[in-house]
PDB file of N, CA and C in Angstrom:
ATOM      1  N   UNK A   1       8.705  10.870  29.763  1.00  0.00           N
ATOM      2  CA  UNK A   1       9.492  10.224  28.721  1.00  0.00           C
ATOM      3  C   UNK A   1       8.988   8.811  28.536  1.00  0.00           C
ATOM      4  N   UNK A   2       9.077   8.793  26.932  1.00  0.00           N
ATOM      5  CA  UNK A   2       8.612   7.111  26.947  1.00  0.00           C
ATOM      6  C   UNK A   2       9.499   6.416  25.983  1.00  0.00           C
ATOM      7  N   UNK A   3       9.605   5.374  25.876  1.00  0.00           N
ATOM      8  CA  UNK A   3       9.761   4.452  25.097  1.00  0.00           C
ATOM      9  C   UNK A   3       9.272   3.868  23.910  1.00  0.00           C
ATOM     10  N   UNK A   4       9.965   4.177  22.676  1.00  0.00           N
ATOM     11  CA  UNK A   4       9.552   4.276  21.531  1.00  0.00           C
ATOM     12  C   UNK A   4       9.179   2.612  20.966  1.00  0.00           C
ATOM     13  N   UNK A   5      10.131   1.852  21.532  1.00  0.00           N
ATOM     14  CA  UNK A   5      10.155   0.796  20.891  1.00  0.00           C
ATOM     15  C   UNK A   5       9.059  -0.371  21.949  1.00  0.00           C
ATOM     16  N   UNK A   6       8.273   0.560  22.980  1.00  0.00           N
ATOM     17  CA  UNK A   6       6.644   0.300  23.103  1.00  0.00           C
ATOM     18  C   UNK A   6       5.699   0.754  23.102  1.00  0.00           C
ATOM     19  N   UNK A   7       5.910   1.325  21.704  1.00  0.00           N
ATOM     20  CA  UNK A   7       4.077   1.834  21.149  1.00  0.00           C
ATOM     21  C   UNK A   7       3.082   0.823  21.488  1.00  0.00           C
ATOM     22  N   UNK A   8       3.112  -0.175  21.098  1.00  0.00           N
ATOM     23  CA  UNK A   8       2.159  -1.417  21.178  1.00  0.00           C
ATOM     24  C   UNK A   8       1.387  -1.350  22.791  1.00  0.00           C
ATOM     25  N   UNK A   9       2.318  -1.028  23.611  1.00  0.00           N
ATOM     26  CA  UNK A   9       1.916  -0.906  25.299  1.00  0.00           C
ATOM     27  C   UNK A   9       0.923   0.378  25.469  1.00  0.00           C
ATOM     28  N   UNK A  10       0.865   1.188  24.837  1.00  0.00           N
ATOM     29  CA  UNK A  10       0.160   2.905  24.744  1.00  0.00           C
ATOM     30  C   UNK A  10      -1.411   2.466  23.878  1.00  0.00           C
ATOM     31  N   UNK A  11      -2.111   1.677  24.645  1.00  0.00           N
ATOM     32  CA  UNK A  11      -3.335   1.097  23.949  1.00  0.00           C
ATOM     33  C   UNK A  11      -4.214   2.679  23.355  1.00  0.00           C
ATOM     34  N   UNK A  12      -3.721   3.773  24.228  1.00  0.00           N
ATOM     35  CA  UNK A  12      -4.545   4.751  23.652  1.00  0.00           C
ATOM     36  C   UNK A  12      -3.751   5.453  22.153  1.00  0.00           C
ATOM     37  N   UNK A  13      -3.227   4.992  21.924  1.00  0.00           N
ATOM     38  CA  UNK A  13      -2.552   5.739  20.679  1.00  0.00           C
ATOM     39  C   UNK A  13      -4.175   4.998  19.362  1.00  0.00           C
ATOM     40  N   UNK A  14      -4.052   3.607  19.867  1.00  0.00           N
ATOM     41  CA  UNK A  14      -4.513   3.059  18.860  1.00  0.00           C
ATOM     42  C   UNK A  14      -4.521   1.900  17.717  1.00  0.00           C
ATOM     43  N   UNK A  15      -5.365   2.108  17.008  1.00  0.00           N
ATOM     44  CA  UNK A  15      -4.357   1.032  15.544  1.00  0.00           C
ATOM     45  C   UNK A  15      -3.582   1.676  14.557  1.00  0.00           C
ATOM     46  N   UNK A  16      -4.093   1.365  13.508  1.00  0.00           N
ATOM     47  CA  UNK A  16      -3.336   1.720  11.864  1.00  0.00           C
ATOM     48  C   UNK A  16      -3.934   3.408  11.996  1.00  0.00           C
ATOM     49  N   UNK A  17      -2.706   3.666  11.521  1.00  0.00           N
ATOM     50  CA  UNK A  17      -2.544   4.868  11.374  1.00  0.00           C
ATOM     51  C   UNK A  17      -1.971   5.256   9.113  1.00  0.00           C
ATOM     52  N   UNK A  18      -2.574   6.196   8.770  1.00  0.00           N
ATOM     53  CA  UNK A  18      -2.287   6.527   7.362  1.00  0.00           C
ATOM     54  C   UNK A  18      -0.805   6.945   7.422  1.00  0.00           C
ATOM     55  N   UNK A  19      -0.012   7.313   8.289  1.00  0.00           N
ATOM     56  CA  UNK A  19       1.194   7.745   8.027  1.00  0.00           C
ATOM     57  C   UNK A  19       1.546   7.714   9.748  1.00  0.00           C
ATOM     58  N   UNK A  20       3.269   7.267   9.975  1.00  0.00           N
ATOM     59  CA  UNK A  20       3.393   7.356  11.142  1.00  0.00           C
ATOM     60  C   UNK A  20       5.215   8.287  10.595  1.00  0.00           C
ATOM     61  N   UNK A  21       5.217   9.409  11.283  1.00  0.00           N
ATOM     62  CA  UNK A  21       6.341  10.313  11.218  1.00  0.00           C
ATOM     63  C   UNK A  21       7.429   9.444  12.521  1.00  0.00           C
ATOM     64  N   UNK A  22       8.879   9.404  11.930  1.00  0.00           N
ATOM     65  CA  UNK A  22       9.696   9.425  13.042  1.00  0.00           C
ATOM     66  C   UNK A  22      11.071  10.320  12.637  1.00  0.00           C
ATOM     67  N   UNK A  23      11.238  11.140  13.186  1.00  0.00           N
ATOM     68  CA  UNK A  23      12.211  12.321  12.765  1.00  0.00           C
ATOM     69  C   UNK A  23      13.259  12.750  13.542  1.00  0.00           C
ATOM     70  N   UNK A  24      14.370  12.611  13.004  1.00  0.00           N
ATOM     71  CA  UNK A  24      15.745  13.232  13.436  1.00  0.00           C
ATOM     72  C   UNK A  24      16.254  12.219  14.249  1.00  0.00           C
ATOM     73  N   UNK A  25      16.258  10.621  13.953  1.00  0.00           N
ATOM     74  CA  UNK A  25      16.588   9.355  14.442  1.00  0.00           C
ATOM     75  C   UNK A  25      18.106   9.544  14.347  1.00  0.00           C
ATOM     76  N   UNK A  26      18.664   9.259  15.588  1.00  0.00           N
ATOM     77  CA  UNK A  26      20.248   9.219  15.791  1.00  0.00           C
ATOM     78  C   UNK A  26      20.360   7.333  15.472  1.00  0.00           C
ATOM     79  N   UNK A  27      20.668   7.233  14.425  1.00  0.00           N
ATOM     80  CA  UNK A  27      20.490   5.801  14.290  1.00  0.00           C
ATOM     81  C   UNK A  27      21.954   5.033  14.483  1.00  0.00           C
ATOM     82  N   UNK A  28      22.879   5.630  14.374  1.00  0.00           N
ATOM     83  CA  UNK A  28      24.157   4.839  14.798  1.00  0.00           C
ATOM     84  C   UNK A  28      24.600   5.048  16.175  1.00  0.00           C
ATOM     85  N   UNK A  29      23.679   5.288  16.929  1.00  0.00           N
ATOM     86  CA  UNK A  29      23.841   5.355  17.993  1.00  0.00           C
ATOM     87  C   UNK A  29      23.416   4.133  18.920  1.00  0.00           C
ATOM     88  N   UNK A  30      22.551   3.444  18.258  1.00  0.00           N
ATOM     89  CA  UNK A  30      21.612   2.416  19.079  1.00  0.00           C
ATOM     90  C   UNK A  30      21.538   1.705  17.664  1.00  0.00           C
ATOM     91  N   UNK A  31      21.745   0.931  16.451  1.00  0.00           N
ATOM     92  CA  UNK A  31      20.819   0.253  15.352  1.00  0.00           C
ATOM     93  C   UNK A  31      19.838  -0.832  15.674  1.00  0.00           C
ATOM     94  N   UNK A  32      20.343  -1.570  16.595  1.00  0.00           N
ATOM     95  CA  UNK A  32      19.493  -2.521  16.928  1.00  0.00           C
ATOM     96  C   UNK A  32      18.137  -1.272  18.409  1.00  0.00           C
ATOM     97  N   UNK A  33      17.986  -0.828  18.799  1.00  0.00           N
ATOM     98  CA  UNK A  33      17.098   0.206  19.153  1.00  0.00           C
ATOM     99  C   UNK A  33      16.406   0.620  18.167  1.00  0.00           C
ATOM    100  N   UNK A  34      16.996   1.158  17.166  1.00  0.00           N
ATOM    101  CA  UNK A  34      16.069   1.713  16.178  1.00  0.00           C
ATOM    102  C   UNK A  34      15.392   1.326  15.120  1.00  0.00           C
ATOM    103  N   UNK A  35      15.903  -0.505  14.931  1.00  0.00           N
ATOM    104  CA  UNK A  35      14.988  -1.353  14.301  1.00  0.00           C
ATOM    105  C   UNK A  35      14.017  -1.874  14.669  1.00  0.00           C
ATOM    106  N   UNK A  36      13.960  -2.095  16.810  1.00  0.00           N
ATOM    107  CA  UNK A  36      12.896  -2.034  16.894  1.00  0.00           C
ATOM    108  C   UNK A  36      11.887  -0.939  17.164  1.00  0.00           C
ATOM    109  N   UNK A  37      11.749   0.441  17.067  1.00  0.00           N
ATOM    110  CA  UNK A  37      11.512   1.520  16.720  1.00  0.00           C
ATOM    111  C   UNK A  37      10.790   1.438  15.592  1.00  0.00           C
ATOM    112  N   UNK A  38      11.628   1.352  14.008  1.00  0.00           N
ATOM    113  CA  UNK A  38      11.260   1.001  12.535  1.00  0.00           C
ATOM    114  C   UNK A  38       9.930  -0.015  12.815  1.00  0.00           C
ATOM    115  N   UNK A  39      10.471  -1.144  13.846  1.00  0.00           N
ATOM    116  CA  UNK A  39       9.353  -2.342  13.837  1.00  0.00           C
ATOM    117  C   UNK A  39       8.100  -1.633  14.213  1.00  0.00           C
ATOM    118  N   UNK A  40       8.108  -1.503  14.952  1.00  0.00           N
ATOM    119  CA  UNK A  40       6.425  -0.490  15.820  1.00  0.00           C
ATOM    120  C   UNK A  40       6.031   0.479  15.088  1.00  0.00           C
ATOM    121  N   UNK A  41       6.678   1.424  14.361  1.00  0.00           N
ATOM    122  CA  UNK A  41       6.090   2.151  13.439  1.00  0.00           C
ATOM    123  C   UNK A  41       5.375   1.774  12.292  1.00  0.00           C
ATOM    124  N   UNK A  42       6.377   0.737  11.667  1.00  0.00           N
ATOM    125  CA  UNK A  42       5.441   0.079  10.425  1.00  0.00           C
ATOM    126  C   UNK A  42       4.617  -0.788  10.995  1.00  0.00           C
ATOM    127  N   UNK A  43       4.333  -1.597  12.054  1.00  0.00           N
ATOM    128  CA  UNK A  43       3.280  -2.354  12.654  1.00  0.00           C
ATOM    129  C   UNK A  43       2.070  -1.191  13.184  1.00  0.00           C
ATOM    130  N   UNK A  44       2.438   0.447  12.968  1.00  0.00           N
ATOM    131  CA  UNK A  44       1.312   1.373  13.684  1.00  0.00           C
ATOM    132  C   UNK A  44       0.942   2.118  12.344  1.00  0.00           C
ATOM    133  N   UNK A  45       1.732   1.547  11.184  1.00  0.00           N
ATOM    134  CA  UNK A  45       0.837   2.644   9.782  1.00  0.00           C
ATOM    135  C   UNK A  45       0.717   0.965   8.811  1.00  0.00           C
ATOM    136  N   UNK A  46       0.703  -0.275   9.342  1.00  0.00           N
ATOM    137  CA  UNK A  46      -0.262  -0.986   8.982  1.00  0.00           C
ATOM    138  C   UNK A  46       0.200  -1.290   7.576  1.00  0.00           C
ATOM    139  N   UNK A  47      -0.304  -1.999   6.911  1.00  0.00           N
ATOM    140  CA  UNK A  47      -0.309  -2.775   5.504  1.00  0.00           C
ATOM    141  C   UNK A  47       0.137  -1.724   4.674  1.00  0.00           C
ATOM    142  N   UNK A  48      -1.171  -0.393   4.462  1.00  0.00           N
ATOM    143  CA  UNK A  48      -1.573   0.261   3.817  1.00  0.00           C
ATOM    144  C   UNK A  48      -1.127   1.972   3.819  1.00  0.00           C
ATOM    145  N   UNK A  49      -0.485   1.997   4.916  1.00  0.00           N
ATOM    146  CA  UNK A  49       0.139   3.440   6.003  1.00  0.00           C
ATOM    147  C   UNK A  49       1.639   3.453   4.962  1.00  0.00           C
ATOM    148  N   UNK A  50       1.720   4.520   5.785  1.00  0.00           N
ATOM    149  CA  UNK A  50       3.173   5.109   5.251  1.00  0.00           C
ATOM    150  C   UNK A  50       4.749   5.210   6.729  1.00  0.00           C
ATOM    151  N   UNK A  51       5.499   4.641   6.493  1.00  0.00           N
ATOM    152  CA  UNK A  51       6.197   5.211   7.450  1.00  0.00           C
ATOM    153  C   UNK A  51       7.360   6.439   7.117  1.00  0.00           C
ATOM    154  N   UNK A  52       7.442   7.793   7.198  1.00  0.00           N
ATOM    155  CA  UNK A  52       8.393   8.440   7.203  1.00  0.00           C
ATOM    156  C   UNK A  52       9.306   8.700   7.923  1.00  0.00           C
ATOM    157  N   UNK A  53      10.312   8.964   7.497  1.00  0.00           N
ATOM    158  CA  UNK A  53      11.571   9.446   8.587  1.00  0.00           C
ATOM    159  C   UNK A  53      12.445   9.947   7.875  1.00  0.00           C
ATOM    160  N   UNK A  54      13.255  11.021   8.279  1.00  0.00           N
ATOM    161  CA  UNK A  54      13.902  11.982   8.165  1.00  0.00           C
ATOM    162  C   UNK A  54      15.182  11.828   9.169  1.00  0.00           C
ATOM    163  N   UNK A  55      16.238  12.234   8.445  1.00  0.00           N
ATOM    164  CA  UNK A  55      17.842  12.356   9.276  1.00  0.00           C
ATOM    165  C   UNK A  55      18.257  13.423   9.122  1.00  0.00           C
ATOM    166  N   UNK A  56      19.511  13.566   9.392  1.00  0.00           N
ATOM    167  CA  UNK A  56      19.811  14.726   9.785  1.00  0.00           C
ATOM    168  C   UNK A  56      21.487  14.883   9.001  1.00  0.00           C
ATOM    169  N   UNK A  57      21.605  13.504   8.474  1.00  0.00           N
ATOM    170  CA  UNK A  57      22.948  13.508   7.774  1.00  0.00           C
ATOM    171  C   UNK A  57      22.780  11.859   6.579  1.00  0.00           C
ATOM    172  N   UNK A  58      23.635  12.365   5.214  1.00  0.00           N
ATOM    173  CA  UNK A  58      23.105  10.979   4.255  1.00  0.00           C
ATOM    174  C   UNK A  58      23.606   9.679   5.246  1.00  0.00           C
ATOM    175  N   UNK A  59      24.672   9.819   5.385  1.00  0.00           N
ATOM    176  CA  UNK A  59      24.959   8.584   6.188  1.00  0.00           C
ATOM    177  C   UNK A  59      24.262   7.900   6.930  1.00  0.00           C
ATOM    178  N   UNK A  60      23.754   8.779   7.897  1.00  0.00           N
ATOM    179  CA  UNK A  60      22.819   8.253   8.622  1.00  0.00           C
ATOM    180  C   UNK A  60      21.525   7.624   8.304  1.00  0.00           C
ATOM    181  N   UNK A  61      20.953   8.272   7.305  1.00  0.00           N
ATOM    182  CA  UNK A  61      19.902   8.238   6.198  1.00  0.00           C
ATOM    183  C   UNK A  61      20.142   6.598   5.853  1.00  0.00           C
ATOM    184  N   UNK A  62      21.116   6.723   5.379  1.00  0.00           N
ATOM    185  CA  UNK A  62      21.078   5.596   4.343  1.00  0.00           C
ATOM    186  C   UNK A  62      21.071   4.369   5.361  1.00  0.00           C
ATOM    187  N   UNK A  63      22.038   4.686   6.421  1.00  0.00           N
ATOM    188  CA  UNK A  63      21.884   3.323   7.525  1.00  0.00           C
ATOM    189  C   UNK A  63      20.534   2.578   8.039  1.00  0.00           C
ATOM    190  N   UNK A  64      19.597   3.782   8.169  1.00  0.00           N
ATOM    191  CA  UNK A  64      18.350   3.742   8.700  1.00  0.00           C
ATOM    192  C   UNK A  64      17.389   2.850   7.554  1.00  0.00           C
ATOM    193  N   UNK A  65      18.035   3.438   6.252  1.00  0.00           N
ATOM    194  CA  UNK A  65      17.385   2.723   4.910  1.00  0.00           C
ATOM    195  C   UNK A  65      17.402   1.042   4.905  1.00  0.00           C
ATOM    196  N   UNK A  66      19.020   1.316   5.269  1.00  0.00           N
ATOM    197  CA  UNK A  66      19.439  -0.371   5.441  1.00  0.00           C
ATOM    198  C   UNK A  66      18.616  -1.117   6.224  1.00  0.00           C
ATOM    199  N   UNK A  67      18.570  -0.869   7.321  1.00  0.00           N
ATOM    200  CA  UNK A  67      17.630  -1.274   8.389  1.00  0.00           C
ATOM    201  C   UNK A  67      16.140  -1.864   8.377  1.00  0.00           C
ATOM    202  N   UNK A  68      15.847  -0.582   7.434  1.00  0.00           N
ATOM    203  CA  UNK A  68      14.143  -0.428   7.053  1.00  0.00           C
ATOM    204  C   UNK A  68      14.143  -2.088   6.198  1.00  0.00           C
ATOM    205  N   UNK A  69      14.923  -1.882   5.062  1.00  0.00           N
ATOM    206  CA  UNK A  69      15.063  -2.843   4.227  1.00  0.00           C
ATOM    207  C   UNK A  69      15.181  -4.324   4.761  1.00  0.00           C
ATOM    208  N   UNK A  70      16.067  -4.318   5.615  1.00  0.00           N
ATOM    209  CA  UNK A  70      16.212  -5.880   6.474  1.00  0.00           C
ATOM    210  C   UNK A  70      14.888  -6.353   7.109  1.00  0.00           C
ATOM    211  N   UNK A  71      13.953  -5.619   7.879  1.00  0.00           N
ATOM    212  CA  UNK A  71      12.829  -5.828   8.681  1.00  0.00           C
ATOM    213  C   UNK A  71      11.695  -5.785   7.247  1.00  0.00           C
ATOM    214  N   UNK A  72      11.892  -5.760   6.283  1.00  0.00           N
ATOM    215  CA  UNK A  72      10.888  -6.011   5.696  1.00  0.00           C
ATOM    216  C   UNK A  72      10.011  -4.800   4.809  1.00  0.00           C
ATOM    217  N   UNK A  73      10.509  -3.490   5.337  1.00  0.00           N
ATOM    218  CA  UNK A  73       9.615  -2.151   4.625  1.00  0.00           C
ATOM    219  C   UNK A  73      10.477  -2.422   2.665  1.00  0.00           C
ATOM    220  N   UNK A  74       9.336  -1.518   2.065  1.00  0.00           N
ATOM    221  CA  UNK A  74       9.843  -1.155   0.846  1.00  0.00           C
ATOM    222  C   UNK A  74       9.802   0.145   0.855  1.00  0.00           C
ATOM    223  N   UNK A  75      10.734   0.783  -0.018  1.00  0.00           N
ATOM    224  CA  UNK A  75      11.321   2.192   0.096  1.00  0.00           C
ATOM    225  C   UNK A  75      10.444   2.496  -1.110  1.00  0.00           C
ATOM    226  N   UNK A  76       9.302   4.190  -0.770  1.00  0.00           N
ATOM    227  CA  UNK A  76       8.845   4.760  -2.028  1.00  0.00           C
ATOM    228  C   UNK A  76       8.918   5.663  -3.252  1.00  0.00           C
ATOM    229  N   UNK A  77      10.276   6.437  -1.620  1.00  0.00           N
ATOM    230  CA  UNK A  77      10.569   7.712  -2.763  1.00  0.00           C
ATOM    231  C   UNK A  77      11.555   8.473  -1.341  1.00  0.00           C
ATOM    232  N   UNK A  78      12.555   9.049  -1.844  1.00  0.00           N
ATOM    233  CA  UNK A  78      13.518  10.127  -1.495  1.00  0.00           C
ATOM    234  C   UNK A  78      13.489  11.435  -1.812  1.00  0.00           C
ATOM    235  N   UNK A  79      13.075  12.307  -0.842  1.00  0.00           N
ATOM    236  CA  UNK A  79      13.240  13.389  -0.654  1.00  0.00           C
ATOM    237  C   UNK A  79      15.097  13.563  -1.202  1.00  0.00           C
ATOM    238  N   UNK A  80      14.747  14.431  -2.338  1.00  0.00           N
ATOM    239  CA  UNK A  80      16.810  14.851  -2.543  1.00  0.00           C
ATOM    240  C   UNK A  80      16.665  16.431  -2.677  1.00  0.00           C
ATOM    241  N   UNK A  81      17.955  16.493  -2.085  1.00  0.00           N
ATOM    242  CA  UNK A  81      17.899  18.365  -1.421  1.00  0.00           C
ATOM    243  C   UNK A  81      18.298  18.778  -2.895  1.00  0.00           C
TER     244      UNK A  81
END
């Protein structure tokens, strides 16, 4: 088991990545955990990368959105069921 919110420490993962997936985030469970989470992902898909993520309920969705938004990401597009 590792720790998400130190990718940066896992020198073998790498740099920029074109897309970094994070899926089925329990985000009101931890928010401040999972912003720094959000942080390391968009610092591992880079300027030019994509970060996705997926929930498991809108609420949750949208919290995670909030989040994204405060640290700085811009939102590209929503998957709607």
């Amino acid at each position: 088991l590792e720790d998400a919110t130190r990718l940066a420490a896992h020198r073998e993962i790498g740099g920029d990545f074109d897309m970094v997936l994070l899926r089925h985030q329990n985000f009101w469970h931890g928010p401040e955990l999972w912003k720094k989470i959000f942080e390391q992902g968009l610092e591992k898909a880079g300027d030019d990368g994509l970060l996705v993520i997926t929930s498991y309920f809108d609420k949750e969705h949208r919290l995670a959105l909030d989040a994204l938004r405060e640290i700085g990401a811009e939102e590209l597009t929503q998957a709607r069921r």
